[in-house]
PDB file of N, CA and C in Angstrom:
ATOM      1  N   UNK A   1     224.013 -57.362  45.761  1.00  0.00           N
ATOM      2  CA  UNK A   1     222.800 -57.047  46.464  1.00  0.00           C
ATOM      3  C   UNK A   1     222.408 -58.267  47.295  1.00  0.00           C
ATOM      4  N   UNK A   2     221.722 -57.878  48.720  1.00  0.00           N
ATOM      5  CA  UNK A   2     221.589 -59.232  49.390  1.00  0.00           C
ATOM      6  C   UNK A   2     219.711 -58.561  49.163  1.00  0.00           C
ATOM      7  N   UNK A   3     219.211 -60.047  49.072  1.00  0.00           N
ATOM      8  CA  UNK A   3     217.799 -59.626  49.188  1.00  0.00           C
ATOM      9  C   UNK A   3     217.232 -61.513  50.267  1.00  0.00           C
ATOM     10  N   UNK A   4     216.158 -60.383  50.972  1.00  0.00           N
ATOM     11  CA  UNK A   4     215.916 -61.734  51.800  1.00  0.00           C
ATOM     12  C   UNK A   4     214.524 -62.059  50.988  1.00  0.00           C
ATOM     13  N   UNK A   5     214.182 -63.863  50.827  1.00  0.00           N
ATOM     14  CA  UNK A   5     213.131 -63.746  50.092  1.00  0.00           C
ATOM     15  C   UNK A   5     212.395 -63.964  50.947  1.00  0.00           C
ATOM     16  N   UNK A   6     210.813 -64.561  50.268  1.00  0.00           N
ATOM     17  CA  UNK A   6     209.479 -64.827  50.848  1.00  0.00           C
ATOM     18  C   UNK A   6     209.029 -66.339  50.625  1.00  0.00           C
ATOM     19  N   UNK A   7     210.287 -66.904  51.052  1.00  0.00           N
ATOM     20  CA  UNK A   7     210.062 -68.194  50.858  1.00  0.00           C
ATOM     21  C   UNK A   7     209.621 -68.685  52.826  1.00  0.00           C
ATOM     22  N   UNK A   8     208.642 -69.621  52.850  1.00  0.00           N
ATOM     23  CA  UNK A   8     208.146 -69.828  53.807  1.00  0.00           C
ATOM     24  C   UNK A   8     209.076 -71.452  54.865  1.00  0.00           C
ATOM     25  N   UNK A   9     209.805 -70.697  55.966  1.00  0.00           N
ATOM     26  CA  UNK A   9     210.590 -71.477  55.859  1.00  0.00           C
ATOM     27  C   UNK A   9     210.185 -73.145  57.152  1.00  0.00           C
ATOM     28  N   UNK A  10     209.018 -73.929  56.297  1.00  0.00           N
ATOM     29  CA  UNK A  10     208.684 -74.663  57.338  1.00  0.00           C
ATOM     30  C   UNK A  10     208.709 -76.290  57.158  1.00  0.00           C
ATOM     31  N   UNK A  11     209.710 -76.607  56.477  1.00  0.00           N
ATOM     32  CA  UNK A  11     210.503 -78.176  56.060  1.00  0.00           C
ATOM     33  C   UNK A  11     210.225 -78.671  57.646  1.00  0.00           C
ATOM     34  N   UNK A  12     210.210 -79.742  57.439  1.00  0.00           N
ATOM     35  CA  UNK A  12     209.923 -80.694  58.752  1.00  0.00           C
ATOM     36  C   UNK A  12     211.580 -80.627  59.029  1.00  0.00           C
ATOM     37  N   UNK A  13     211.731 -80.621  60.520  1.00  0.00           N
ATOM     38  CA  UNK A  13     212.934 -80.439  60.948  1.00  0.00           C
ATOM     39  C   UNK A  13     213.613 -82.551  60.728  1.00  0.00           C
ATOM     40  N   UNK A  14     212.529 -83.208  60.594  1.00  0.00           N
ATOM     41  CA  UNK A  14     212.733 -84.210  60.760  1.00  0.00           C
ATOM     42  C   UNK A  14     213.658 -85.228  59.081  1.00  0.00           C
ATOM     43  N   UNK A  15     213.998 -83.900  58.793  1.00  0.00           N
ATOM     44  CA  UNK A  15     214.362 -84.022  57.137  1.00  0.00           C
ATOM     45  C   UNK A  15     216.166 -84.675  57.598  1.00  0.00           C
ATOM     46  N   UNK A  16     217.010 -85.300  56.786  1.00  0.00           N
ATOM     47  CA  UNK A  16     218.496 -84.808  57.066  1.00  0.00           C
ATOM     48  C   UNK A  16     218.958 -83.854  57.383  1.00  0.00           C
ATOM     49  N   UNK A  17     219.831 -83.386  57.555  1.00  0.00           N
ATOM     50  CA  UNK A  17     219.921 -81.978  57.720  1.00  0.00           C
ATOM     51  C   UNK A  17     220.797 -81.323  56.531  1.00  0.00           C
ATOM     52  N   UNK A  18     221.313 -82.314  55.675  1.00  0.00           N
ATOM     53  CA  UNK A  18     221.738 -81.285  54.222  1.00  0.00           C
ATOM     54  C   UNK A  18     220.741 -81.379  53.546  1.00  0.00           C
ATOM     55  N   UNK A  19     219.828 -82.179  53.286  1.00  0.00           N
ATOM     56  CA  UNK A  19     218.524 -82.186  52.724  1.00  0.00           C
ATOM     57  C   UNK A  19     217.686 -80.858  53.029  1.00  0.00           C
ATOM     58  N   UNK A  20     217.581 -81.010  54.375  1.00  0.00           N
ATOM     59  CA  UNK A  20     216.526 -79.359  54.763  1.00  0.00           C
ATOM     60  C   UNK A  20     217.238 -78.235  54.261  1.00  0.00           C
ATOM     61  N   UNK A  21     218.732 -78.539  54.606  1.00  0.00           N
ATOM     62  CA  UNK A  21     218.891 -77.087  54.124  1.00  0.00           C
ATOM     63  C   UNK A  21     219.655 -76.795  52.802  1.00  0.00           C
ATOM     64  N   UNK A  22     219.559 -78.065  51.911  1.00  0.00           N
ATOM     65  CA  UNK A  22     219.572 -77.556  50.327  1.00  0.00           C
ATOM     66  C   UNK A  22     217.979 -77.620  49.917  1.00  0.00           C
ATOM     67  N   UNK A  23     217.260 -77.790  50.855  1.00  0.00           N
ATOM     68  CA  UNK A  23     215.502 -77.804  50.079  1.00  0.00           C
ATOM     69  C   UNK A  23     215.162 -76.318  50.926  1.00  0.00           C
ATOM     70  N   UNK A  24     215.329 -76.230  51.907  1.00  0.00           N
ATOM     71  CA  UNK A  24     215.547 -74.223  51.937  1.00  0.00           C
ATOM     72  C   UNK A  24     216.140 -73.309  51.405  1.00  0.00           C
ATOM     73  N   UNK A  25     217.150 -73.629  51.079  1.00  0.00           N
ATOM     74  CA  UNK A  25     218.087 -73.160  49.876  1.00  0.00           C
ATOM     75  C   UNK A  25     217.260 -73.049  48.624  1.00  0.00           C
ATOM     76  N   UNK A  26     216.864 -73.739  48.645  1.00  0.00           N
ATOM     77  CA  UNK A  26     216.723 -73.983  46.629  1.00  0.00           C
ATOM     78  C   UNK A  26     215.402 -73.471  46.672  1.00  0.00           C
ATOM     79  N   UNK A  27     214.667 -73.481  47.793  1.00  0.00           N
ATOM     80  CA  UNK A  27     213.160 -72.476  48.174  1.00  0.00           C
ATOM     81  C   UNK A  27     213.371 -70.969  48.115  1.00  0.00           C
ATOM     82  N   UNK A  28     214.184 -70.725  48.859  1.00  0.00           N
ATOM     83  CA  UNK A  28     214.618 -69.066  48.546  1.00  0.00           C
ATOM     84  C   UNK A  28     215.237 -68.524  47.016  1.00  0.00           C
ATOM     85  N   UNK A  29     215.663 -69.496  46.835  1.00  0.00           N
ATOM     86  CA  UNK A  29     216.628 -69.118  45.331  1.00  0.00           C
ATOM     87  C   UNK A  29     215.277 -68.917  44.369  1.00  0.00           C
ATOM     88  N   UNK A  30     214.371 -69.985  44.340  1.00  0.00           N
ATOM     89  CA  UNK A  30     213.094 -70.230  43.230  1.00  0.00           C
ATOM     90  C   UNK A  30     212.034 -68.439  44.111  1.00  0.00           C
ATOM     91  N   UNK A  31     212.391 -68.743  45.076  1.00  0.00           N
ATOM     92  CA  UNK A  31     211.298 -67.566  45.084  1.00  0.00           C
ATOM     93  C   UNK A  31     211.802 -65.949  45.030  1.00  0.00           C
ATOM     94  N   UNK A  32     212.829 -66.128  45.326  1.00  0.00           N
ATOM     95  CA  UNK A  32     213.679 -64.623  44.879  1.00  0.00           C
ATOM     96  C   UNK A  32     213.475 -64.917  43.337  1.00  0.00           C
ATOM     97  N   UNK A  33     213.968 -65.691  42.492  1.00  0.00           N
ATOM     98  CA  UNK A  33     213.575 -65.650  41.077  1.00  0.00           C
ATOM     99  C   UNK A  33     212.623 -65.185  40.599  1.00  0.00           C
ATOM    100  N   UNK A  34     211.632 -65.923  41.257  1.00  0.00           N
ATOM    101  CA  UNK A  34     209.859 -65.442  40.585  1.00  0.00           C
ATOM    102  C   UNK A  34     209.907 -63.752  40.899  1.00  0.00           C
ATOM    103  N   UNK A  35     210.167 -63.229  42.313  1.00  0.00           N
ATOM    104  CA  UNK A  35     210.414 -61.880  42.443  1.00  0.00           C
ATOM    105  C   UNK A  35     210.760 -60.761  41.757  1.00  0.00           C
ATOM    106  N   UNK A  36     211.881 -61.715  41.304  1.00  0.00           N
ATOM    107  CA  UNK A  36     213.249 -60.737  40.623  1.00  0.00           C
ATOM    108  C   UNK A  36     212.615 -60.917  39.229  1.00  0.00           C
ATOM    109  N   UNK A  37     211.704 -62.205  38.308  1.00  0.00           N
ATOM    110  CA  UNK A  37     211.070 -61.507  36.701  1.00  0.00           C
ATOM    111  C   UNK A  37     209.971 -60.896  36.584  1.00  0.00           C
ATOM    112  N   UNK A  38     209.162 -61.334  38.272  1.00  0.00           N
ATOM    113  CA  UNK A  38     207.659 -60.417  38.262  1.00  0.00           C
ATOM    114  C   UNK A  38     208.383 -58.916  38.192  1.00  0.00           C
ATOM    115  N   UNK A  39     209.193 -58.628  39.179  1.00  0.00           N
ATOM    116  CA  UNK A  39     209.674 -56.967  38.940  1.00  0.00           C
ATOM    117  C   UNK A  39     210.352 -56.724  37.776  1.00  0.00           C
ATOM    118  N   UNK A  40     211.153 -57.820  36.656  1.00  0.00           N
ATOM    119  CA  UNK A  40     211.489 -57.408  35.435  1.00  0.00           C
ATOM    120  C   UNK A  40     212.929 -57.072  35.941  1.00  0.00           C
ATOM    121  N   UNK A  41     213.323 -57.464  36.648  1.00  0.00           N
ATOM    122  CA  UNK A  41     215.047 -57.076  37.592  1.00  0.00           C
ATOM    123  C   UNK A  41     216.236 -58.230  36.416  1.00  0.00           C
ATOM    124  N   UNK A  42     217.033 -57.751  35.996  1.00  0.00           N
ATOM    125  CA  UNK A  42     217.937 -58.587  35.362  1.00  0.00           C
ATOM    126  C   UNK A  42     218.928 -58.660  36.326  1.00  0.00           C
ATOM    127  N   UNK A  43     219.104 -59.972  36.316  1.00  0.00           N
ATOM    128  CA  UNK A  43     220.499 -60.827  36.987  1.00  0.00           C
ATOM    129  C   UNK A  43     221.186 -61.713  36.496  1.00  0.00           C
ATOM    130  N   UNK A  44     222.195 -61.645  36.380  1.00  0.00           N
ATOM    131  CA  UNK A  44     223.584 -62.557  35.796  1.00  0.00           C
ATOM    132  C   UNK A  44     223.798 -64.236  37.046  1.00  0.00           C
ATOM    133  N   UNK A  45     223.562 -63.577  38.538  1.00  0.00           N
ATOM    134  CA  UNK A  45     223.932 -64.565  38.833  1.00  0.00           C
ATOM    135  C   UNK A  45     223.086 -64.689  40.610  1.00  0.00           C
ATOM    136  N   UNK A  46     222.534 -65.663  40.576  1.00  0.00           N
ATOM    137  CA  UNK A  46     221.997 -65.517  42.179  1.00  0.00           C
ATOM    138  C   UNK A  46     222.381 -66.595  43.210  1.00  0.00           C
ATOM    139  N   UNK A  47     222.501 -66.023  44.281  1.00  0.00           N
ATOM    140  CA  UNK A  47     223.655 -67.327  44.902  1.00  0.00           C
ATOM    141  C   UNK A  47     222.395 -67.319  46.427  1.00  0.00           C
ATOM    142  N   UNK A  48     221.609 -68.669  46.129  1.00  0.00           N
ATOM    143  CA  UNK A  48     220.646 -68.874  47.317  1.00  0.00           C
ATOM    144  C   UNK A  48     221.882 -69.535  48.668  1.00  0.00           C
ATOM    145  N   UNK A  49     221.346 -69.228  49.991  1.00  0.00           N
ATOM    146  CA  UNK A  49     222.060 -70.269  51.177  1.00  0.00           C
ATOM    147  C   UNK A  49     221.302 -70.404  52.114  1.00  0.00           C
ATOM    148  N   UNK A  50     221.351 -70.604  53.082  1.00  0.00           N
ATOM    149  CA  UNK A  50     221.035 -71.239  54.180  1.00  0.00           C
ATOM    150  C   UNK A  50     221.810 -71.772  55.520  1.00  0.00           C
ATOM    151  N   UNK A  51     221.400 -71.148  56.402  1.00  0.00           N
ATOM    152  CA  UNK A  51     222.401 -71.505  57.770  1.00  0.00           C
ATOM    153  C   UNK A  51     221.621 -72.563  58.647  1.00  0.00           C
ATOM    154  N   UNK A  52     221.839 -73.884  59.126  1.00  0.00           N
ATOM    155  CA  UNK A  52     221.509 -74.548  59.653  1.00  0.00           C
ATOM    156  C   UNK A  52     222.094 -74.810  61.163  1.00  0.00           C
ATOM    157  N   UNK A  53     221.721 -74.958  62.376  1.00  0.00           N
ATOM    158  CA  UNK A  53     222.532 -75.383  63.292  1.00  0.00           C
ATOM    159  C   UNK A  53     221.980 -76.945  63.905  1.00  0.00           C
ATOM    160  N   UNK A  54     222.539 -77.513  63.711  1.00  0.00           N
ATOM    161  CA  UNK A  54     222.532 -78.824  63.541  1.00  0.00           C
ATOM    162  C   UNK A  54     223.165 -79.273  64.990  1.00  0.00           C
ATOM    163  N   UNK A  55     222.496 -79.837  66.380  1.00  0.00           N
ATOM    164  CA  UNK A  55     223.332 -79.775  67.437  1.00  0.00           C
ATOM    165  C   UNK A  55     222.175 -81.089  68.250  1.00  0.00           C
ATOM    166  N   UNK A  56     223.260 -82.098  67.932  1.00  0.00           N
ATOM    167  CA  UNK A  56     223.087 -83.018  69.401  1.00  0.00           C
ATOM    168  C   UNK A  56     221.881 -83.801  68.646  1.00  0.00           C
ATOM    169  N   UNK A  57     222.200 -84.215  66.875  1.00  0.00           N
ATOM    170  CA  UNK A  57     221.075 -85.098  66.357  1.00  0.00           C
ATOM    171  C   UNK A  57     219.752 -83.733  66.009  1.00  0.00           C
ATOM    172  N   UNK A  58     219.971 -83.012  66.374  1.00  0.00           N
ATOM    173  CA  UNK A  58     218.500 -82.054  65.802  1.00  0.00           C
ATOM    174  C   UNK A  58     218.768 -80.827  64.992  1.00  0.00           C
ATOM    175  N   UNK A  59     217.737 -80.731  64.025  1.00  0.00           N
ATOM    176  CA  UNK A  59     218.419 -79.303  63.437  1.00  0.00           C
ATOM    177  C   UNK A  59     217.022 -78.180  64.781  1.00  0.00           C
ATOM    178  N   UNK A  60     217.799 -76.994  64.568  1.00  0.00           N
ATOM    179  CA  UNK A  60     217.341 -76.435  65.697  1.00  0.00           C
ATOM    180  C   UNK A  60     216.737 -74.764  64.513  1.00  0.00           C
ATOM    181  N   UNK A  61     215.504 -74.400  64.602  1.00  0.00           N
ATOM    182  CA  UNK A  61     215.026 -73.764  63.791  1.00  0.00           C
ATOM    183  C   UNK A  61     215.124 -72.286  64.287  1.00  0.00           C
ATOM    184  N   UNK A  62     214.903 -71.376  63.270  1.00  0.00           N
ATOM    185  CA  UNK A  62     214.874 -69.923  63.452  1.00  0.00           C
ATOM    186  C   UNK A  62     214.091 -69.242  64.492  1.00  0.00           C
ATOM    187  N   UNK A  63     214.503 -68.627  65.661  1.00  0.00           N
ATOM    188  CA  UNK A  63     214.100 -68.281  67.160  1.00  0.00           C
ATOM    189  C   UNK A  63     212.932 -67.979  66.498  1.00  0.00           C
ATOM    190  N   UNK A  64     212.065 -67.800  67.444  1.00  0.00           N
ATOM    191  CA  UNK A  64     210.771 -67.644  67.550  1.00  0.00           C
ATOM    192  C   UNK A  64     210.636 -65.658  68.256  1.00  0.00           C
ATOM    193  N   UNK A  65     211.426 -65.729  69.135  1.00  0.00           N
ATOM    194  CA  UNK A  65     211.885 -64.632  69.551  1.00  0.00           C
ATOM    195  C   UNK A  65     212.803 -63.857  70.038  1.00  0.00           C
ATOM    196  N   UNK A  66     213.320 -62.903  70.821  1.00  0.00           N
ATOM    197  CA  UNK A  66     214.974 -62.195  71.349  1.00  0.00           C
ATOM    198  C   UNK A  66     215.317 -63.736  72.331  1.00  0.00           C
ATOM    199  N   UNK A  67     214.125 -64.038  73.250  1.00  0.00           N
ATOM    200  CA  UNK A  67     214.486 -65.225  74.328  1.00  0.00           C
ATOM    201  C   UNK A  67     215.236 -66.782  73.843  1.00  0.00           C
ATOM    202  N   UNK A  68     213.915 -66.987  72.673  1.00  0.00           N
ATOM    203  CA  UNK A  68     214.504 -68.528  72.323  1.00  0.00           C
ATOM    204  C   UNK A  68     215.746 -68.002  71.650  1.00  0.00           C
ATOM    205  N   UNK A  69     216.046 -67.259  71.219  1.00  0.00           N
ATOM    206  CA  UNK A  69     217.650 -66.637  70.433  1.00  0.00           C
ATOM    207  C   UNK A  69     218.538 -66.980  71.183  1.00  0.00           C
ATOM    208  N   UNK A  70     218.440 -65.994  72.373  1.00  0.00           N
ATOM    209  CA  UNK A  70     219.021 -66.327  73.620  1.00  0.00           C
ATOM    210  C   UNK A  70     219.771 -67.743  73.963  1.00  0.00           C
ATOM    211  N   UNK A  71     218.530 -68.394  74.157  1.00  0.00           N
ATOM    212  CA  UNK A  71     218.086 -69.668  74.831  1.00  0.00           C
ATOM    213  C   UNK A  71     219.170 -70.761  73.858  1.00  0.00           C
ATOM    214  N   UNK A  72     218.551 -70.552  72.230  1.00  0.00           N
ATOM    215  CA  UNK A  72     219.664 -71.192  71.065  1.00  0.00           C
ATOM    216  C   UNK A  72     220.748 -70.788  71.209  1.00  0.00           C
ATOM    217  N   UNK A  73     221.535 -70.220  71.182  1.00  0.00           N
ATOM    218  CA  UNK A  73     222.749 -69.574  71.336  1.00  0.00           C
ATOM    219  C   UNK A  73     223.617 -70.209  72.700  1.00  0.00           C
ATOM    220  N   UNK A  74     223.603 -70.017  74.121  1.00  0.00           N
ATOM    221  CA  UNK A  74     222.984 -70.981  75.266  1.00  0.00           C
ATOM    222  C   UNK A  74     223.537 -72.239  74.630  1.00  0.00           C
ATOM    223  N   UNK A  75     222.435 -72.865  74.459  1.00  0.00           N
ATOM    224  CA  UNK A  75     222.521 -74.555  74.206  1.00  0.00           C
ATOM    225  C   UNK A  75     223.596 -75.002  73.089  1.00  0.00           C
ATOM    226  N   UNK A  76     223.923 -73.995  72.147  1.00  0.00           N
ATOM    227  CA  UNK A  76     224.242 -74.676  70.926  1.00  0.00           C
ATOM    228  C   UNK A  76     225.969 -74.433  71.019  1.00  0.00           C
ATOM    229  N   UNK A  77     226.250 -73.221  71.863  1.00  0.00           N
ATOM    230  CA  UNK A  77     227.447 -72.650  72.289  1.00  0.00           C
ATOM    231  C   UNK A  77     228.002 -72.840  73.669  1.00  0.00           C
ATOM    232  N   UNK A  78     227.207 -73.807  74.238  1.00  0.00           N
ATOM    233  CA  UNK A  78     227.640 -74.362  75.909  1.00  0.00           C
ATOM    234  C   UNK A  78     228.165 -73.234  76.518  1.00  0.00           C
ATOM    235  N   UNK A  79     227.524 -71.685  76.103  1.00  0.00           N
ATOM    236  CA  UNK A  79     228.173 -70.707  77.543  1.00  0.00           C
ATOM    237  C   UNK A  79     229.710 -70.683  76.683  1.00  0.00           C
ATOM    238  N   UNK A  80     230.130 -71.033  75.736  1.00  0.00           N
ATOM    239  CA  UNK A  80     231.885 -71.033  75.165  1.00  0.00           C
ATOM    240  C   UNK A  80     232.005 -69.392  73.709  1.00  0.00           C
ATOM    241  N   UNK A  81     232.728 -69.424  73.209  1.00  0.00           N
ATOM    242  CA  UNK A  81     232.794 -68.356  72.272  1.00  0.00           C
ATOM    243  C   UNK A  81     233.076 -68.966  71.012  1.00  0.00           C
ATOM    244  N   UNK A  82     232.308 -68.357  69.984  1.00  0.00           N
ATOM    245  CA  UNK A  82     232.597 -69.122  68.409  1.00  0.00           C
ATOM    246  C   UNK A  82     233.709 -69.255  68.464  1.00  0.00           C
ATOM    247  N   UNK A  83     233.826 -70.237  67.275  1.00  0.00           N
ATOM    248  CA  UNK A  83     235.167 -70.649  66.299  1.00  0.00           C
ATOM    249  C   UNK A  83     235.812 -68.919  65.907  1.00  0.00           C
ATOM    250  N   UNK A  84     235.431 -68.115  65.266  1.00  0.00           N
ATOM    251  CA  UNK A  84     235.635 -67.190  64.727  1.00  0.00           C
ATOM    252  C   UNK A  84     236.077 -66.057  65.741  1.00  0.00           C
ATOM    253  N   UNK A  85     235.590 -66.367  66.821  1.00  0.00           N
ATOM    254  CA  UNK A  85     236.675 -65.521  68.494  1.00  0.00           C
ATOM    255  C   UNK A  85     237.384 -66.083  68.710  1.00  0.00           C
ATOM    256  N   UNK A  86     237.431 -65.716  70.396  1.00  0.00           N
ATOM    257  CA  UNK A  86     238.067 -66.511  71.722  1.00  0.00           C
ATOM    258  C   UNK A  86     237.957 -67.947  71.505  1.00  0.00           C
ATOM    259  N   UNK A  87     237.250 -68.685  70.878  1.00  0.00           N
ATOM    260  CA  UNK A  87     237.071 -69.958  70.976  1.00  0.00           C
ATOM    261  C   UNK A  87     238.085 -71.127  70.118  1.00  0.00           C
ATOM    262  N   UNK A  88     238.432 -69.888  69.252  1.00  0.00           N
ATOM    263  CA  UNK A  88     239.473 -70.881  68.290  1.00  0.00           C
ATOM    264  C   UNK A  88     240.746 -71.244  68.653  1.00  0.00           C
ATOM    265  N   UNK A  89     240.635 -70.938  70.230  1.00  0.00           N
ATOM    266  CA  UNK A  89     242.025 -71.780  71.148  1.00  0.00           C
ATOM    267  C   UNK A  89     242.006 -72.919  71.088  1.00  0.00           C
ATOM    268  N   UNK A  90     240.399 -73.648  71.113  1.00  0.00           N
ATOM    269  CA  UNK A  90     240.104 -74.964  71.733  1.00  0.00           C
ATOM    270  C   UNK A  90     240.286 -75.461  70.430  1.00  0.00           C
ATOM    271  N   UNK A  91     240.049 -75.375  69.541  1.00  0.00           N
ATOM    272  CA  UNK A  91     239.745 -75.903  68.123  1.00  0.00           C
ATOM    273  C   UNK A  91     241.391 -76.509  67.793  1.00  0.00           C
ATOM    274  N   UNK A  92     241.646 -77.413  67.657  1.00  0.00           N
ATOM    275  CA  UNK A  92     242.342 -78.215  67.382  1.00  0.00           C
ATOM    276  C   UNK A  92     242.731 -78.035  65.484  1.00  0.00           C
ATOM    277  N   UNK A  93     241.310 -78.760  64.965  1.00  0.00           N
ATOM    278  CA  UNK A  93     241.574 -78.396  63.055  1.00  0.00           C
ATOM    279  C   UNK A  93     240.128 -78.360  62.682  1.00  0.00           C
ATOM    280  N   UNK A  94     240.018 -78.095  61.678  1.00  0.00           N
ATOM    281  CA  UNK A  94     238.734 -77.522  60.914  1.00  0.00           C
ATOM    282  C   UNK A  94     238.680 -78.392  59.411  1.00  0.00           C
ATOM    283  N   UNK A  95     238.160 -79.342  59.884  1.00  0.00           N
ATOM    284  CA  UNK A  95     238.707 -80.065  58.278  1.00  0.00           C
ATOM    285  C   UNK A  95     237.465 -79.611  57.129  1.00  0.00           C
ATOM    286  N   UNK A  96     237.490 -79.087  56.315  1.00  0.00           N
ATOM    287  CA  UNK A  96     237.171 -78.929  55.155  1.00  0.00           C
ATOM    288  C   UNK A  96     237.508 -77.386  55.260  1.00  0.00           C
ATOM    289  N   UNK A  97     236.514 -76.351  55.110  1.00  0.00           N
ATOM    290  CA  UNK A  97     236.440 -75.155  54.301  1.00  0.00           C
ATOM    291  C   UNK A  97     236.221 -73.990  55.756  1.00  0.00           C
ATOM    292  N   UNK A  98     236.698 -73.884  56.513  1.00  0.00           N
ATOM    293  CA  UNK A  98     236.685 -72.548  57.809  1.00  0.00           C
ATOM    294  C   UNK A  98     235.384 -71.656  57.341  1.00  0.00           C
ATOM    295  N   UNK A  99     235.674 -70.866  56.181  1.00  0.00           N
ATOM    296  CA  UNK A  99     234.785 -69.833  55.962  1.00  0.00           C
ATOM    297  C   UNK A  99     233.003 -70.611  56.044  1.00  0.00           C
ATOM    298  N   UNK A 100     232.717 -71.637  55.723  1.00  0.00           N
ATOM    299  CA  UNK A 100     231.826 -72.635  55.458  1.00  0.00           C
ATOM    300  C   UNK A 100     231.423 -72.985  56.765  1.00  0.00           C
ATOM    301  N   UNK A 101     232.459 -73.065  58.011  1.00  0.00           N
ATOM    302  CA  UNK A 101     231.906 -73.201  59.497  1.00  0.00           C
ATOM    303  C   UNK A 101     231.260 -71.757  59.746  1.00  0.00           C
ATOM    304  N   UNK A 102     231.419 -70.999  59.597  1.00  0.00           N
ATOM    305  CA  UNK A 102     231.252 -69.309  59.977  1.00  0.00           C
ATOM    306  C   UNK A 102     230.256 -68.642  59.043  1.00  0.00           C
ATOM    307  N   UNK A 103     230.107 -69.475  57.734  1.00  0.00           N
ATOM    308  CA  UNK A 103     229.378 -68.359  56.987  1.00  0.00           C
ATOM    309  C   UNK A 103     229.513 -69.273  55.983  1.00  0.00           C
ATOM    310  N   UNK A 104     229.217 -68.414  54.704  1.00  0.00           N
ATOM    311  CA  UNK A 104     229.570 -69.010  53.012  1.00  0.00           C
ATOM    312  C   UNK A 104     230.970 -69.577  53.128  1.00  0.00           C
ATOM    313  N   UNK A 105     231.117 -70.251  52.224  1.00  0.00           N
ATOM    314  CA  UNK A 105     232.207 -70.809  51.733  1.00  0.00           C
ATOM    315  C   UNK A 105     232.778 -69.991  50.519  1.00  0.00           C
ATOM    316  N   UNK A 106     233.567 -68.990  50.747  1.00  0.00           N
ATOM    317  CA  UNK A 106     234.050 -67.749  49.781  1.00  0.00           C
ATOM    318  C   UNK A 106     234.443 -68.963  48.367  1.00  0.00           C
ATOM    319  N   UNK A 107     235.761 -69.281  48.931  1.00  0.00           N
ATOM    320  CA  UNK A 107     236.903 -69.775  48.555  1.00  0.00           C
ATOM    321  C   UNK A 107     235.514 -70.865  47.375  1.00  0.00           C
ATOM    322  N   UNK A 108     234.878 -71.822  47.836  1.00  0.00           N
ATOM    323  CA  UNK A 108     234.014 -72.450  46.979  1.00  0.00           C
ATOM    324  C   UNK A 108     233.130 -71.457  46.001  1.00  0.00           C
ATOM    325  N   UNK A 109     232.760 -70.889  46.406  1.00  0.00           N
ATOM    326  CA  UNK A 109     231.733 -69.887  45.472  1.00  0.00           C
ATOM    327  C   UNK A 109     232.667 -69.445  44.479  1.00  0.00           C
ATOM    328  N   UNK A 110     233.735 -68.890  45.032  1.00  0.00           N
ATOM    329  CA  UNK A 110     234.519 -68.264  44.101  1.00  0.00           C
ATOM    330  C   UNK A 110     235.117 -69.061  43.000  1.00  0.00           C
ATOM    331  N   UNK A 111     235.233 -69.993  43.252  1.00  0.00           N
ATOM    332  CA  UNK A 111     236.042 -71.371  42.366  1.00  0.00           C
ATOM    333  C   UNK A 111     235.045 -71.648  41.266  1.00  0.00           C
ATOM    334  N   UNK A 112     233.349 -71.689  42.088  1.00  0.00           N
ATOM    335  CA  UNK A 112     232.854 -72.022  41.360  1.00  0.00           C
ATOM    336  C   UNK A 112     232.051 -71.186  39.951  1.00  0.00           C
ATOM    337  N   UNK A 113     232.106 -69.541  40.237  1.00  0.00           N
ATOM    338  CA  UNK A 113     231.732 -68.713  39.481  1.00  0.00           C
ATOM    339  C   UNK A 113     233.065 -68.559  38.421  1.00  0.00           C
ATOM    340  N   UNK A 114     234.595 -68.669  38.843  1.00  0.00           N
ATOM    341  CA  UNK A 114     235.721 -68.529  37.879  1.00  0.00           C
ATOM    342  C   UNK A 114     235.044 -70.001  36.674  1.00  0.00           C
ATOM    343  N   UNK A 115     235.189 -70.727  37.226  1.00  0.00           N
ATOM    344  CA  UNK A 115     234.894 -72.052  36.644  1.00  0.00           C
ATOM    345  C   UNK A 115     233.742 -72.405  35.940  1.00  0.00           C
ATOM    346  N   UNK A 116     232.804 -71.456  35.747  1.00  0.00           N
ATOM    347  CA  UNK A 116     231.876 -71.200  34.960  1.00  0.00           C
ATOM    348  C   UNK A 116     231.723 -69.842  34.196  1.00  0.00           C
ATOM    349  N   UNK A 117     232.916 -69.529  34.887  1.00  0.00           N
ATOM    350  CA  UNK A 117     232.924 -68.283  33.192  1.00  0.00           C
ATOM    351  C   UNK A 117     232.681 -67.232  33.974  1.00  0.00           C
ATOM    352  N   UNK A 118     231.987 -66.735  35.015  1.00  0.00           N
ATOM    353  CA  UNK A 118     231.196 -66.111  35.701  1.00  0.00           C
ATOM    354  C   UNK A 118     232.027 -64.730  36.219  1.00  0.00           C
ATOM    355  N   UNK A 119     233.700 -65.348  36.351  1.00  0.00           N
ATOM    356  CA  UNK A 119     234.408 -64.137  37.165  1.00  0.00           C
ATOM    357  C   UNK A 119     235.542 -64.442  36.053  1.00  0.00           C
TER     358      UNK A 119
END
């Protein structure tokens, strides 16, 4: 189940940027929790994340609207096509975890739920 929480997402952008976004992370996870025992919902396992775009020294925050979307997308993608298209001509190597540039890190999650008993 994906559930989006009601965690309020307004960390000073001026944070690190793995800092902001394991302290957004760990904000959604605590408040889907409180959610999930006020409703009495049993769960085995909840996996909080967070997508950051981090470009040119700034983390760059959740559009405001369809335009600044636009506008982010634009700036952060120079007019080029993701890693995950057309773009992975230019891409030379990907050093650590691919799925982790694009999204979750499967391959980690997964390692880490076998490795705790979990799967």
């Amino acid at each position: 189940m994906v559930r989006v929480s009601n965690f309020e997402e307004n960390l000073p952008k001026s944070l690190p940027a793995r800092e902001f976004v394991e302290q957004t992370a760990a904000g959604k996870l605590h408040a889907v929790l409180e959610e999930m025992k006020t409703n009495k919902e049993l769960f085995d396992v909840v996996i909080a994340s967070d997508t950051v775009i981090y470009f040119e020294g700034n983390i760059i925050g959740k559009p405001e609207d369809a335009k600044d979307a636009f506008n982010t997308l634009q700036r952060s993608r120079a007019g080029s096509y993701g890693i995950q298209e057309y773009g992975a001509v230019f891409v030379k190597a990907v050093h650590g975890c691919f799925s982790n540039v694009v999204g979750l890190p499967i391959y980690k999650v997964h390692s880490a739920l076998v490795n705790k008993g979990i799967l």
